[in-house]
C-alpha atoms as a PDB file:
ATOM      1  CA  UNK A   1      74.876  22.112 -55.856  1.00  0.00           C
ATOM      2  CA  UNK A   2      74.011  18.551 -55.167  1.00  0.00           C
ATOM      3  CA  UNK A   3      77.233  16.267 -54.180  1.00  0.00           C
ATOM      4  CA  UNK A   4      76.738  12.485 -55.068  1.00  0.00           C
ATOM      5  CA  UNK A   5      79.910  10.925 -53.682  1.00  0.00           C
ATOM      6  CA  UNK A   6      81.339   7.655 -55.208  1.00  0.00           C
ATOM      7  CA  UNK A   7      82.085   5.867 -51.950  1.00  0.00           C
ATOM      8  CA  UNK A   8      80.223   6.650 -47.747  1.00  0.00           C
ATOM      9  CA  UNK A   9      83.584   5.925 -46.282  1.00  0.00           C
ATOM     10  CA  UNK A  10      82.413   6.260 -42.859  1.00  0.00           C
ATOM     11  CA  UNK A  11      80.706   7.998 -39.650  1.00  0.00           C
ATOM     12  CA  UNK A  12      82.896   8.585 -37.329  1.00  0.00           C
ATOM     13  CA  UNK A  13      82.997  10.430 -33.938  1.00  0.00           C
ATOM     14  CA  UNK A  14      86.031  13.288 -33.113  1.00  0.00           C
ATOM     15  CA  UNK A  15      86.956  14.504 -29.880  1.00  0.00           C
ATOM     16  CA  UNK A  16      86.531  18.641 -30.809  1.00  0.00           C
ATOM     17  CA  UNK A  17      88.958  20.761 -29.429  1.00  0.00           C
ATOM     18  CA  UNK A  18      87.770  24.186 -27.642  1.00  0.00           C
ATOM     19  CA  UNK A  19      88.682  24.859 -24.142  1.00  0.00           C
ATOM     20  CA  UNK A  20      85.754  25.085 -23.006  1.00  0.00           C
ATOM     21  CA  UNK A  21      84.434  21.544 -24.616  1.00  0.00           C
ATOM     22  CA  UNK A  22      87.277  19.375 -23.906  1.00  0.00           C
ATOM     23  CA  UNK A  23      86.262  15.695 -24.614  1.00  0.00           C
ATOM     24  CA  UNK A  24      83.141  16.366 -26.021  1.00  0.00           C
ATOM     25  CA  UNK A  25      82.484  13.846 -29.551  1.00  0.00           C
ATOM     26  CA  UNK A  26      80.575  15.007 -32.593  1.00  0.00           C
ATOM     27  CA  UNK A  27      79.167  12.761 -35.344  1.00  0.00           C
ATOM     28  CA  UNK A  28      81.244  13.151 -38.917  1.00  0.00           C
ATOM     29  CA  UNK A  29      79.829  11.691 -42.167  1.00  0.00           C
ATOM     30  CA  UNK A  30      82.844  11.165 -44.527  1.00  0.00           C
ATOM     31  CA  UNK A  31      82.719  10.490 -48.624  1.00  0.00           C
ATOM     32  CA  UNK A  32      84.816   9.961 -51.185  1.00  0.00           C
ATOM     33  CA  UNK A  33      83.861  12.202 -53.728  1.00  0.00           C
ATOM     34  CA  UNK A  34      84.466  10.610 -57.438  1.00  0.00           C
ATOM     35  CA  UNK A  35      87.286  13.383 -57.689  1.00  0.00           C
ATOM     36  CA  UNK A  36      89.535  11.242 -55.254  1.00  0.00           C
ATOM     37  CA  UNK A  37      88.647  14.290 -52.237  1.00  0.00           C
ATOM     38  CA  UNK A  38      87.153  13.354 -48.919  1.00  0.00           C
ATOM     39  CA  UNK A  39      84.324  15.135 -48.198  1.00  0.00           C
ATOM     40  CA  UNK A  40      83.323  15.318 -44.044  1.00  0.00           C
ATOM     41  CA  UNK A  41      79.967  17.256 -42.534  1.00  0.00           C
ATOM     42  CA  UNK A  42      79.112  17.745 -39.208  1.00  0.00           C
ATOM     43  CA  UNK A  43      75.513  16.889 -39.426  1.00  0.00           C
ATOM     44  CA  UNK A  44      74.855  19.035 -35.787  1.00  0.00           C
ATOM     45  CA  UNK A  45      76.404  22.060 -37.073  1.00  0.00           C
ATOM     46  CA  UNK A  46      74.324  23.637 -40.578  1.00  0.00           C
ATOM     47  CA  UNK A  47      77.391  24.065 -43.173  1.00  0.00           C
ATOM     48  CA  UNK A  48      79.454  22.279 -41.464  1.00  0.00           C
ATOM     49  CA  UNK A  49      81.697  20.644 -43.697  1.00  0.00           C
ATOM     50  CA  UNK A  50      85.273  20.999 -45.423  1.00  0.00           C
ATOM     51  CA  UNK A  51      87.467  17.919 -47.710  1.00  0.00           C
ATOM     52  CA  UNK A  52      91.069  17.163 -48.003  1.00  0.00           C
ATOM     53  CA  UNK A  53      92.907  15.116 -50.482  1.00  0.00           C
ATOM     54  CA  UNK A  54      93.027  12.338 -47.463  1.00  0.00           C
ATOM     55  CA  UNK A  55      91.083  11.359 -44.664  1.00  0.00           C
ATOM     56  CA  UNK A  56      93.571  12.988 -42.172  1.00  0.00           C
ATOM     57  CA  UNK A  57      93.814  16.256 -44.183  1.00  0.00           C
ATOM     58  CA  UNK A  58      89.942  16.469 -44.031  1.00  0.00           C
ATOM     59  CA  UNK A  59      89.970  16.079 -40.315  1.00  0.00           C
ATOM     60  CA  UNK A  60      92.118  18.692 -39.904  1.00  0.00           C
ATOM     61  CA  UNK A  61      90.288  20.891 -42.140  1.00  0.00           C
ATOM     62  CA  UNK A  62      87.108  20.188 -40.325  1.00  0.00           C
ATOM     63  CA  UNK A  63      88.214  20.461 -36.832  1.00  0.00           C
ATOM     64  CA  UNK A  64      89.475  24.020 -37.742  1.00  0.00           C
ATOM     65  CA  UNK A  65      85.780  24.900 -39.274  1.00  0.00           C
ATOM     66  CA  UNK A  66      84.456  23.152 -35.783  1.00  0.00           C
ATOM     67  CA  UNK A  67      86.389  25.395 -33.916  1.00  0.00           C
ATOM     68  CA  UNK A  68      85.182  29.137 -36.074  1.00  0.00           C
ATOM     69  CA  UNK A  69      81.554  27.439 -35.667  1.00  0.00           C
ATOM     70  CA  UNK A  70      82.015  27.077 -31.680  1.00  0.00           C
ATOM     71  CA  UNK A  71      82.961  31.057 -31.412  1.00  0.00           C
ATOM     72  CA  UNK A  72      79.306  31.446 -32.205  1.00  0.00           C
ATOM     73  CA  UNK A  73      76.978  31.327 -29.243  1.00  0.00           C
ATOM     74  CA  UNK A  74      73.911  29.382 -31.550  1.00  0.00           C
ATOM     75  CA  UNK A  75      76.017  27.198 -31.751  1.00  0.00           C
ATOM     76  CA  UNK A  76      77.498  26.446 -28.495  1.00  0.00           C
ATOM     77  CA  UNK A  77      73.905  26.376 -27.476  1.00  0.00           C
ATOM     78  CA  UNK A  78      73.201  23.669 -29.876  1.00  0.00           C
ATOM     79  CA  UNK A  79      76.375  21.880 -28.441  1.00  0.00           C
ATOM     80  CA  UNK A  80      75.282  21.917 -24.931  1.00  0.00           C
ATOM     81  CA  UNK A  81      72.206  20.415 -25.588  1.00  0.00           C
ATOM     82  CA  UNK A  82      73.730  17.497 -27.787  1.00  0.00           C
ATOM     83  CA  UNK A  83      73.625  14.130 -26.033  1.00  0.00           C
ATOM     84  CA  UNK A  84      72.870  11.253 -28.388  1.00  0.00           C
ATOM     85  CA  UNK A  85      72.580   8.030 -26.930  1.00  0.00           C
ATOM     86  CA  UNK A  86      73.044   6.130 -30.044  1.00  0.00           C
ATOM     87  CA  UNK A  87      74.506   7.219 -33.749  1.00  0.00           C
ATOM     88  CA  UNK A  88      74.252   5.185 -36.929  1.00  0.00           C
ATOM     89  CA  UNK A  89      74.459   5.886 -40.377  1.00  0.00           C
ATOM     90  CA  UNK A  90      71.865   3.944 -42.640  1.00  0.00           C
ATOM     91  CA  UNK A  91      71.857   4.276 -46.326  1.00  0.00           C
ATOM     92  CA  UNK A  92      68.515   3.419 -48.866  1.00  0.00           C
ATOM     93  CA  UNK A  93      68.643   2.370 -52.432  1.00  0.00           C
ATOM     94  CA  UNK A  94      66.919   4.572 -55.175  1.00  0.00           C
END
């Protein structure tokens, strides 16, 4: 299923939440989905994404799926070795 959203709301960084990653920040790409939902993905994580009817119910909703994804050692690996210097979100017209 391709997902065309209405509206790139923003990127934005959260603090995630495991004990053992305190303090760490991971890149979020939210839309507004032409339903009215807000759609967020963790781009470092593959299927990494959840919605919520607002942009504060989706980032609940996603740091819970963050925290499942962390019990997995992949991905914990994939964690450690995350340290972007610079983020930005670009977008191209087709």
């Amino acid at each position: 299923m391709i997902f065309l959203p209405s509206e790139v709301i923003i990127i934005e960084m959260i603090k995630i939440l495991p004990k053992t990653n305190r303090g760490r920040q991971l890149p979020l790409i939210v839309e507004k989905g032409e339903d009215g939902l807000y759609v967020i993905e963790c781009p470092l994580f593959q299927g990494c994404y959840s919605q919520g009817k607002t942009i504060d119910a989706a980032l609940s909703n996603i740091r819970e799926v963050i925290d499942l994804i962390l019990e997995e050692e992949e991905a914990r690996r994939i964690l450690d070795e995350y340290h972007p210097k610079e983020i930005s979100l670009h977008t191209i017209e087709v």
